[in-house]
Protein backbone atom coordinates (compact mmCIF):
# COMPACT_ATOMS: atom_id res chain seq x y z
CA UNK A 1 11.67 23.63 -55.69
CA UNK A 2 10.96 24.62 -59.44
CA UNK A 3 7.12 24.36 -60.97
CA UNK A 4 7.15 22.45 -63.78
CA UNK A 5 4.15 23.06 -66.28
CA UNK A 6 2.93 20.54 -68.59
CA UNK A 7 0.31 21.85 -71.35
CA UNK A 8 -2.63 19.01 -71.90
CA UNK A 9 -4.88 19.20 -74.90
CA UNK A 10 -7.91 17.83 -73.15
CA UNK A 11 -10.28 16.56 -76.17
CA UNK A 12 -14.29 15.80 -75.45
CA UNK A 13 -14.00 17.82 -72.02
CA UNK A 14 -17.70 19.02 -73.20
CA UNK A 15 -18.93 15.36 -72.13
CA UNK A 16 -19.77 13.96 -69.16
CA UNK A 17 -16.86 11.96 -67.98
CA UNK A 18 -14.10 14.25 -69.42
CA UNK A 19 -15.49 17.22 -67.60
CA UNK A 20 -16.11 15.47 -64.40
CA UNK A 21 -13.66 12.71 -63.91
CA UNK A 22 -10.91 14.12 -65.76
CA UNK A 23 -11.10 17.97 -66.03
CA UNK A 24 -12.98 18.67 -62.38
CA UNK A 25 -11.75 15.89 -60.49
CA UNK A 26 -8.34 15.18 -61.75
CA UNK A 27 -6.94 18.08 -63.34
CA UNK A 28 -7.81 20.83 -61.63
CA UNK A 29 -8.03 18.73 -58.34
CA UNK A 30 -4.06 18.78 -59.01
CA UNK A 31 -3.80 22.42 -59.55
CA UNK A 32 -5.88 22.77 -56.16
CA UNK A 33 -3.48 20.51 -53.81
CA UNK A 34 -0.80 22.83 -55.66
CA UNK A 35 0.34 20.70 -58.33
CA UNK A 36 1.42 17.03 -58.25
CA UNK A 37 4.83 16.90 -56.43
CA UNK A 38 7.82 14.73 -58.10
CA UNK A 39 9.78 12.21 -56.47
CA UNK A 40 13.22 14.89 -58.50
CA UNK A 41 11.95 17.42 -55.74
CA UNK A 42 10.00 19.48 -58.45
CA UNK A 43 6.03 20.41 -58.67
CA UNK A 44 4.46 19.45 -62.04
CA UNK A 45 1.31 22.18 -62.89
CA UNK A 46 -1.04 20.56 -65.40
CA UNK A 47 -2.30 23.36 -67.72
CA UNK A 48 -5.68 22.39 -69.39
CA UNK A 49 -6.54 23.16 -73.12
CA UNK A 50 -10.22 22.90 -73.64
CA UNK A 51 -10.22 21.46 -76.92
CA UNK A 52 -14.22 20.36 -78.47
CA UNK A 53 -16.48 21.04 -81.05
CA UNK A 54 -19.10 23.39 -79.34
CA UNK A 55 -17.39 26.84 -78.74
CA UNK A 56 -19.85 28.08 -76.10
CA UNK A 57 -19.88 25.24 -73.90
CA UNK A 58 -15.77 25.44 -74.03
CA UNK A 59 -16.09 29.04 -73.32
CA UNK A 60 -18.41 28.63 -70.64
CA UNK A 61 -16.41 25.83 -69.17
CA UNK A 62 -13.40 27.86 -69.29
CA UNK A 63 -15.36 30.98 -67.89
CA UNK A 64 -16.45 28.76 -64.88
CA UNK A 65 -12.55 27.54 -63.96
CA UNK A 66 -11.02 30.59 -64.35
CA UNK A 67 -9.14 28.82 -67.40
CA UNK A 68 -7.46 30.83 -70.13
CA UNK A 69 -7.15 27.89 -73.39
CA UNK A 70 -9.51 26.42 -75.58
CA UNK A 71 -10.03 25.93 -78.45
CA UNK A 72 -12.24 24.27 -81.49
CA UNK A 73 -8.99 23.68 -83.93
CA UNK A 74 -7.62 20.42 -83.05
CA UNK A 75 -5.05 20.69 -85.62
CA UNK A 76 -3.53 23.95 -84.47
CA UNK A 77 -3.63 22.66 -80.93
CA UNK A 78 -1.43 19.63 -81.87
CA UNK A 79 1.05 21.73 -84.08
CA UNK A 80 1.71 24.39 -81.40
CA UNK A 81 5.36 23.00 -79.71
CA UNK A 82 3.90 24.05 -76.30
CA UNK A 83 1.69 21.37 -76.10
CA UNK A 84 3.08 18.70 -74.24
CA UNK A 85 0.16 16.13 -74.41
CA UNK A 86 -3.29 14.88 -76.15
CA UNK A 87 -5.74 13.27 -73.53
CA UNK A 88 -8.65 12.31 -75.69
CA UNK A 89 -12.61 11.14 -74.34
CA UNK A 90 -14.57 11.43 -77.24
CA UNK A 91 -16.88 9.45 -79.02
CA UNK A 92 -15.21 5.86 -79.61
CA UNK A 93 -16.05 6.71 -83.52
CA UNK A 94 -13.87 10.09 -83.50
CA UNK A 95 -10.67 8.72 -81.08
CA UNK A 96 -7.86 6.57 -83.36
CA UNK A 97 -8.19 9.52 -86.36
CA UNK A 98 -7.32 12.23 -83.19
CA UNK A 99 -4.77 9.97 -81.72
CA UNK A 100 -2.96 9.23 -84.60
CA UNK A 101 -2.85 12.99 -85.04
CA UNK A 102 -1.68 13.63 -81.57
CA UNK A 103 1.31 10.35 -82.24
CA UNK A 104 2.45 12.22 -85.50
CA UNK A 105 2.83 15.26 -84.03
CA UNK A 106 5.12 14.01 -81.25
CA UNK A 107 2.49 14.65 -78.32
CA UNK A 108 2.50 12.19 -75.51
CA UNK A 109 -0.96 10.85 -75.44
CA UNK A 110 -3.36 9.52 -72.63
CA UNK A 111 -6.87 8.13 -73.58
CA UNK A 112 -9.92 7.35 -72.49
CA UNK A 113 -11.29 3.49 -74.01
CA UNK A 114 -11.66 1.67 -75.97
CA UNK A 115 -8.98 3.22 -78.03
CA UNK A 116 -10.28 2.06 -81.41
CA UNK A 117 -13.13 0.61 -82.96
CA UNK A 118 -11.58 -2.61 -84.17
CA UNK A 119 -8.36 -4.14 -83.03
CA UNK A 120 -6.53 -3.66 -86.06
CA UNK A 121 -7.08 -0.10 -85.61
CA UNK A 122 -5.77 -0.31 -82.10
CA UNK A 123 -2.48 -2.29 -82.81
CA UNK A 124 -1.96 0.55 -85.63
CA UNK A 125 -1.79 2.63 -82.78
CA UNK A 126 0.46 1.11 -80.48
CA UNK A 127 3.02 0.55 -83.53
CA UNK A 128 2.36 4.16 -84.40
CA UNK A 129 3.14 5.29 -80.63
CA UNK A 130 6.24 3.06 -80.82
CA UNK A 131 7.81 4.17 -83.59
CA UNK A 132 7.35 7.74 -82.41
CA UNK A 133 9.31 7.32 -79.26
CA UNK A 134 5.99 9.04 -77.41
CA UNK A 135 4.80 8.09 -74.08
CA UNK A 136 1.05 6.94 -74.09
CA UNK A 137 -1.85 5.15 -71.66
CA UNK A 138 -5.10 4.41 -71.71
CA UNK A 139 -7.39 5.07 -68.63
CA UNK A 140 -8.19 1.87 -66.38
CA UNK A 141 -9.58 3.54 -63.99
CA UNK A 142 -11.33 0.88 -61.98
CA UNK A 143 -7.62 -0.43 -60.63
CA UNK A 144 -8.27 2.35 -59.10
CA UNK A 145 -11.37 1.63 -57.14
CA UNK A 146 -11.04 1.17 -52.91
CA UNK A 147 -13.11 -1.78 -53.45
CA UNK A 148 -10.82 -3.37 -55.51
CA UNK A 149 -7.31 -2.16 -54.54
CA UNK A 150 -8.95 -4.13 -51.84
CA UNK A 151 -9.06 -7.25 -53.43
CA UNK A 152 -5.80 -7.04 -54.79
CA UNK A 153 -4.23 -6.61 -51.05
CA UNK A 154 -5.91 -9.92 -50.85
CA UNK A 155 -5.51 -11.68 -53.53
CA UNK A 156 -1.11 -10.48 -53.43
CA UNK A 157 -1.45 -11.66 -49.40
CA UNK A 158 -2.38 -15.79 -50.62
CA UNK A 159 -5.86 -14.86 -48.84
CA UNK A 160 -8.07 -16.90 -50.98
CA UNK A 161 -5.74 -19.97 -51.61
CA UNK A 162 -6.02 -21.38 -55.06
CA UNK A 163 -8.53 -19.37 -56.45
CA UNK A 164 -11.34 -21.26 -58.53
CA UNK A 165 -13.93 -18.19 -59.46
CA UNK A 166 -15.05 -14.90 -59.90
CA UNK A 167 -18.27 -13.47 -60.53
CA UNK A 168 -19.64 -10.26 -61.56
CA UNK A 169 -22.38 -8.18 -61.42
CA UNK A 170 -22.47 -5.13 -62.98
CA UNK A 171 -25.56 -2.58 -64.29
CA UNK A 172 -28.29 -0.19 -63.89
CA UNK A 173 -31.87 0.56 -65.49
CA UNK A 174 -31.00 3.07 -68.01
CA UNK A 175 -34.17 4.77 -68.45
CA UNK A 176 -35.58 4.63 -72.03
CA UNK A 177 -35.75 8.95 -72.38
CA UNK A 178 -39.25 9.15 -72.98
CA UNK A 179 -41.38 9.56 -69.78
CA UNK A 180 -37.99 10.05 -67.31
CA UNK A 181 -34.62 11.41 -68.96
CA UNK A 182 -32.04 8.60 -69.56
CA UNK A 183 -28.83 8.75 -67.73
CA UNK A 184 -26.91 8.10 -70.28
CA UNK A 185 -26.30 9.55 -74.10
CA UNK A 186 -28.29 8.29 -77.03
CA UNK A 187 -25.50 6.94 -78.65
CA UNK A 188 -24.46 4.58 -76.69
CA UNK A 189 -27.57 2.38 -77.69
CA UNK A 190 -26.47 2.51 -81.73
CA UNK A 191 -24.04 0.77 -83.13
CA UNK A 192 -23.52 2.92 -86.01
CA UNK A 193 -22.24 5.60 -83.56
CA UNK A 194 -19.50 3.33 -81.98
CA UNK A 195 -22.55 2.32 -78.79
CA UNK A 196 -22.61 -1.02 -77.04
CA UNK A 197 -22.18 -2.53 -73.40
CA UNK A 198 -19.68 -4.79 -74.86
CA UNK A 199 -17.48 -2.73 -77.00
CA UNK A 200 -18.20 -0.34 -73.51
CA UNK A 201 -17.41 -2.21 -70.70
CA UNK A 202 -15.57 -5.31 -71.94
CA UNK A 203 -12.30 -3.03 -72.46
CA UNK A 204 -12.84 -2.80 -68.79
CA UNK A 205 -13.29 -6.47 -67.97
CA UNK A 206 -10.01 -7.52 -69.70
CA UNK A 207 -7.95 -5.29 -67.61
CA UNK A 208 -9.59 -6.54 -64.35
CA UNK A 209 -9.50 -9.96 -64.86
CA UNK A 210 -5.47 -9.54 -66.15
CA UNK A 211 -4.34 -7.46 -63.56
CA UNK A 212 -6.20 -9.25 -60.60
CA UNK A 213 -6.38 -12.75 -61.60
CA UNK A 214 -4.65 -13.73 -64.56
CA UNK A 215 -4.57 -13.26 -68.93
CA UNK A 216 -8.08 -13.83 -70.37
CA UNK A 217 -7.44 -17.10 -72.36
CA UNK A 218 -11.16 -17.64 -74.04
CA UNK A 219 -14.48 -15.98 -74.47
CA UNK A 220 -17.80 -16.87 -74.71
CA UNK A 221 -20.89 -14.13 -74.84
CA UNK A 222 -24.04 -13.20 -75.52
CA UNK A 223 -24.95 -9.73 -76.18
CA UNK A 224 -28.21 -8.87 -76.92
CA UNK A 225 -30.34 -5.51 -77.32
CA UNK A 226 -33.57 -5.88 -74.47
CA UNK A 227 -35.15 -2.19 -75.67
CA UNK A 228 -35.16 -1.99 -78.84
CA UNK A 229 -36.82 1.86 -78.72
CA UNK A 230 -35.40 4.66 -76.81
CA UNK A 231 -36.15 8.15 -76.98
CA UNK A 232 -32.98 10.94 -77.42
CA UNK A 233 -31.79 14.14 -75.33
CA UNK A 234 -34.64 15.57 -77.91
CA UNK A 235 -37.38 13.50 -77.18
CA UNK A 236 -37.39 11.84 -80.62
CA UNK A 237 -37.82 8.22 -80.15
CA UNK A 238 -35.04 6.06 -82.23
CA UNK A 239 -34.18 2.64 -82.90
CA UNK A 240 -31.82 0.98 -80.27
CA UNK A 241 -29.11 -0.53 -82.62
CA UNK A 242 -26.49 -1.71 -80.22
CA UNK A 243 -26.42 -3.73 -77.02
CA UNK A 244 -27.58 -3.14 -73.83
CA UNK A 245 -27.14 -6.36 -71.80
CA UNK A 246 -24.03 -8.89 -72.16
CA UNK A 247 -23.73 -12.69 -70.26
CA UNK A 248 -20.04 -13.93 -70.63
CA UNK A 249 -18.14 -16.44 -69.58
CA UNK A 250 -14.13 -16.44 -69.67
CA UNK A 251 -11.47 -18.66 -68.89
CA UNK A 252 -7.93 -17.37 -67.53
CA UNK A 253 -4.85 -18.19 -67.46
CA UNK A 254 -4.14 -20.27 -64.31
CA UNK A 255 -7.50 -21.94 -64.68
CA UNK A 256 -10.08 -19.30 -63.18
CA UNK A 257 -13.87 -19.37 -64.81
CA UNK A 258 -15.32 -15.89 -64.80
CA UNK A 259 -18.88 -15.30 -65.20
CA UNK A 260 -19.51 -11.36 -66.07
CA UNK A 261 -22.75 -9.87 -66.41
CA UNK A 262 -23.37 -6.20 -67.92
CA UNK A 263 -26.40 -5.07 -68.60
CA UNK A 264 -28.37 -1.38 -68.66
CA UNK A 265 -31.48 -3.18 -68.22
CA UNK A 266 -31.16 -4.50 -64.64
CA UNK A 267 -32.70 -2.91 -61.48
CA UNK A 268 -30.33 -2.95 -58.57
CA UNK A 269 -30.66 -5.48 -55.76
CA UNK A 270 -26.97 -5.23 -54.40
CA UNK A 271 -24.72 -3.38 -52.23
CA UNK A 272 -23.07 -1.44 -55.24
CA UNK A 273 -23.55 -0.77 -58.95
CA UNK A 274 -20.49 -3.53 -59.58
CA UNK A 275 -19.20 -5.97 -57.46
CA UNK A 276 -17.01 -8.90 -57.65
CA UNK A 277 -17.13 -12.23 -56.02
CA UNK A 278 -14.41 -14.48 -55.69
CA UNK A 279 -14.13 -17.92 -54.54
CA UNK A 280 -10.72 -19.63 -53.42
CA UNK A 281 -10.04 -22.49 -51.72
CA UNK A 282 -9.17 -20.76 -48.29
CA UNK A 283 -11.78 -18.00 -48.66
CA UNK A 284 -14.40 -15.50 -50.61
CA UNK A 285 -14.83 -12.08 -50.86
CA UNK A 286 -17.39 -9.74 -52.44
CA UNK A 287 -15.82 -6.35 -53.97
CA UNK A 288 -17.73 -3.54 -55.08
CA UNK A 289 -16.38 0.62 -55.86
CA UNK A 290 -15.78 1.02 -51.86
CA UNK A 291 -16.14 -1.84 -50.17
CA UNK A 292 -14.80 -5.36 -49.80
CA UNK A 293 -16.28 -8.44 -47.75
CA UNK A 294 -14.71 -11.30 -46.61
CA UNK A 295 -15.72 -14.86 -45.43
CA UNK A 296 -12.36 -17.32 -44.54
CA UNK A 297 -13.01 -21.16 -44.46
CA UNK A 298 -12.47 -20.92 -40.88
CA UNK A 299 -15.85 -18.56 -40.36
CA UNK A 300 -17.73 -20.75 -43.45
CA UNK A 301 -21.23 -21.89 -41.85
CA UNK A 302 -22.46 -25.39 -43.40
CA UNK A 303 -26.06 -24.31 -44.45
CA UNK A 304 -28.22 -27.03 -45.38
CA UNK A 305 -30.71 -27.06 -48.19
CA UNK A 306 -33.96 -27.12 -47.24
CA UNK A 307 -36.90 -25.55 -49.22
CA UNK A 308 -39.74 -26.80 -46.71
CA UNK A 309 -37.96 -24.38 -43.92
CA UNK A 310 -37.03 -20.74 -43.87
CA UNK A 311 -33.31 -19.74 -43.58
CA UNK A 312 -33.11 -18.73 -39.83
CA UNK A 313 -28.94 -17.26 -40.44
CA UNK A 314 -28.29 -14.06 -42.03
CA UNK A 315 -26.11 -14.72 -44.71
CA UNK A 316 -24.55 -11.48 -45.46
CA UNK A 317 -24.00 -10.72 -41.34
CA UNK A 318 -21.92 -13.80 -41.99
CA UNK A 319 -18.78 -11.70 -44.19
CA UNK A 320 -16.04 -9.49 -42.61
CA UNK A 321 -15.06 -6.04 -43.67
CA UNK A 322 -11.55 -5.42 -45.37
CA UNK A 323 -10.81 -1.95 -43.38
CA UNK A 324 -9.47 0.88 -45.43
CA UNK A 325 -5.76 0.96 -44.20
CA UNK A 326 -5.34 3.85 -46.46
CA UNK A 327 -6.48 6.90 -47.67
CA UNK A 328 -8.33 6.35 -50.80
CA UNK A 329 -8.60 9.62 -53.94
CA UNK A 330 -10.81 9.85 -56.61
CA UNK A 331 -9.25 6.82 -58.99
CA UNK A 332 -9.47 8.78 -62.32
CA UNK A 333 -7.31 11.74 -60.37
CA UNK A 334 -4.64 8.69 -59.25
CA UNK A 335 -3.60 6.84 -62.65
CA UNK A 336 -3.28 10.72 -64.11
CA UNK A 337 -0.80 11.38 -61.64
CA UNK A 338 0.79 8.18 -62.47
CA UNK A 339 0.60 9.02 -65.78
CA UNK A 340 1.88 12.93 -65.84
CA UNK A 341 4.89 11.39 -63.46
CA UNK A 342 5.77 8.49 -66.11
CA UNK A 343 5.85 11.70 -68.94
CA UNK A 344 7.78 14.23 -66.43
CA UNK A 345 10.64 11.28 -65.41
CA UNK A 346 9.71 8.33 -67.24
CA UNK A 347 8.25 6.23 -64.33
CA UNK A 348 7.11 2.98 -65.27
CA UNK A 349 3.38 2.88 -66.40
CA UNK A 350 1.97 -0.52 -67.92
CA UNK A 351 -1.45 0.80 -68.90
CA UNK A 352 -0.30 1.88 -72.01
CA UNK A 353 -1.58 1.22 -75.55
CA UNK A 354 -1.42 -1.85 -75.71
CA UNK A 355 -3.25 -2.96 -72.77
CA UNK A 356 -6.08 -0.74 -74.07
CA UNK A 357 -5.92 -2.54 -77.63
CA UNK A 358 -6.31 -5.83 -75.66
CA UNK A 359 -9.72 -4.94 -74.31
CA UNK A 360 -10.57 -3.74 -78.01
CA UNK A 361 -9.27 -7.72 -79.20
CA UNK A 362 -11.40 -8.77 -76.04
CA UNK A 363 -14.90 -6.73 -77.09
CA UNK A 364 -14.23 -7.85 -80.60
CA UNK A 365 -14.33 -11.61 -79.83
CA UNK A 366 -16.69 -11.13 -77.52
CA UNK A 367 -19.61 -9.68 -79.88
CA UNK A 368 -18.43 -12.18 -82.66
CA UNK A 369 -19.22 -15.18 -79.66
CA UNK A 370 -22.40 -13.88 -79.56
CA UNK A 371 -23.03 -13.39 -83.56
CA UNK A 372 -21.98 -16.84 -84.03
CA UNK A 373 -22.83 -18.35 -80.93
CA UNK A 374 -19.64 -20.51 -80.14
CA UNK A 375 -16.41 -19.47 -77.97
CA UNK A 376 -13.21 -18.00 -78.99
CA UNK A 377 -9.50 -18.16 -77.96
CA UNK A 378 -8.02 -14.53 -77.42
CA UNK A 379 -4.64 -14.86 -78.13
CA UNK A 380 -1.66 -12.96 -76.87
CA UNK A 381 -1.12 -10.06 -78.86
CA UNK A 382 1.64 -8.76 -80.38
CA UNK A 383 1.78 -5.69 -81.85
């Protein structure tokens, strides 16, 4: 058995998701299983290059997992020929100039979405990638998710029939920074700085509805901005430029109406931050990150409508658990070792640029619905 090692310029590790989810609990959650074993009999060993803006924090970070490369020279990390690939999670404003970089320099590139801030910019990429002869992907990480690896058991086993619906819920109250600390970075709520739940979490909706249920044919949204003043990691209050809440509706291929609600100014009254609920002819379920719910037409009660007379049933007792079946990792840590195995042997891998410049096409039309207040075809993209 030979050790493979595969050198990954890890841009943006300094924020929140690209230390946790993909330095902490992917990388280096390779390196401590003992690298990520190929199907060739060989051990790939990821080898991390901090790569950022903020020299101390790489340091420190580096300092803290006992890692030896970092670096604040982007350029001279993507001309050295022992750098195998570019995994970028920066700012959406900073991510197609540092990709195209990474594509012209021949490094293999995996990113975090949405790739681009317009589609144009995002089909320049794929064509860029293709033309290189590179292998890329974009993270979809919430294929990923028990709760909806789940669903997709179902929905591949004919569970719900002919399926007519889904719904979902998705969101949190984001608090506004100034008398508790917002969860979340100030600019995400302005648009000048690339922020937005559409341009967000859209990306995210297109590859869920496509891979689950079918191609998103048509779009209709309406974003809209609920707090218009936050206050920063500072304390210095700013105007909220961008959108924190989005109502959509889309139609998919195959006839499906999905209704998808985002919104960082929602309190939580469900099981999970997101969940799913579909409705077939021959049964429902209700999806969240973990868990998945069922209800077949067999085990449908008839309720009656009745507002003179409490409900006496339970609704919710009323729904079956999906069991595990399987062990479930961390889903960020499983579509990188699908990804490091489609560089190392060329395993297939559909996630790739392109899919990430549809939910870029799918966020675009999306906020223009909403600006102009009518729906929009999304149509099949070539790139």
């Amino acid at each position: 058995m030979t050790r493979r090692t595969v050198r990954i310029a890890m841009n943006g590790v300094t924020g929140r998701m690209g230390y946790r989810q993909h330095l902490v609990r992917s990388l280096l959650a390779i390196r401590e299983q003992g690298g990520l074993s190929l199907t060739d009999g060989n051990v790939l060993w990821p080898e991390p290059i901090l790569v950022g803006r903020r020299e101390q924090a790489l340091r420190e970070i580096a300092r803290r997992h006992g890692l030896s490369d970092w670096s604040t020279d982007l350029d001279a990390v993507l001309a050295d020929p022992a750098t195998d690939v570019y995994f970028d999670s920066q700012v959406t404003s900073a991510r197609a100039p540092a990709v195209t970089k990474a594509i012209s320099a021949g490094k293999h590139v995996y990113t975090e979405k949405p790739t681009a801030a317009d589609l144009q910019s995002a089909l320049a990429l794929v064509r860029l990638a293709r033309q290189a002869g590179i292998r890329h992907g974009v993270v979809q990480d919430k294929l990923f998710l028990p709760g909806l690896l789940k669903l997709k058991r179902l929905v591949e086993g004919g569970f719900f029939g002919r399926i007519l619906s889904v719904r979902g819920e998705f969101g949190y109250w984001v608090f506004e920074g100034d008398w508790q600390e917002a969860q979340r970075p100030s600019w995400n709520y302005r648009s000048e700085d690339g922020g937005g739940i559409v341009v967000d979490m859209f990306p995210h909706w297109e590859y869920v509805l496509h891979e689950l249920f079918g191609r998103v044919k048509t779009v209709q949204a309406h974003a809209v901005t609920h707090l218009p003043r936050r206050w920063d990691e500072h304390g210095k209050p700013y105007e909220a430029t961008a959108d924190d809440a989005a109502y959509a509706v889309f139609q998919l291929e195959g006839g499906v109406v999905a209704q998808v609600n985002s919104s960082w100014a929602v309190r939580v009254n469900r099981d999970e931050l997101v969940e799913f609920q579909v409705d077939g002819v021959h049964g429902s379920a209700v999806a969240g990150l973990r868990h998945c719910r069922v209800q077949h037409r067999s085990a449908t009660p008839k309720p009656v409508w009745n507002p003179d007379l409490a409900a006496t049933d339970s609704f919710r007792d009323q729904w079956q658990e999906v069991p595990d079946n399987a062990v479930f990792g961390n889903g960020f840590k499983m579509q990188w070792e699908c990804f490091l195995r489609h560089v190392a042997l060329g395993e297939p891998f559909r996630w790739d640029l392109l899919a990430g410049a549809r939910g870029v096409q799918l966020a675009e039309l999306g906020l223009k619905s909403s600006a102009e207040g009518r729906r929009f075809d999304v149509p099949e993209l070539v790139p």
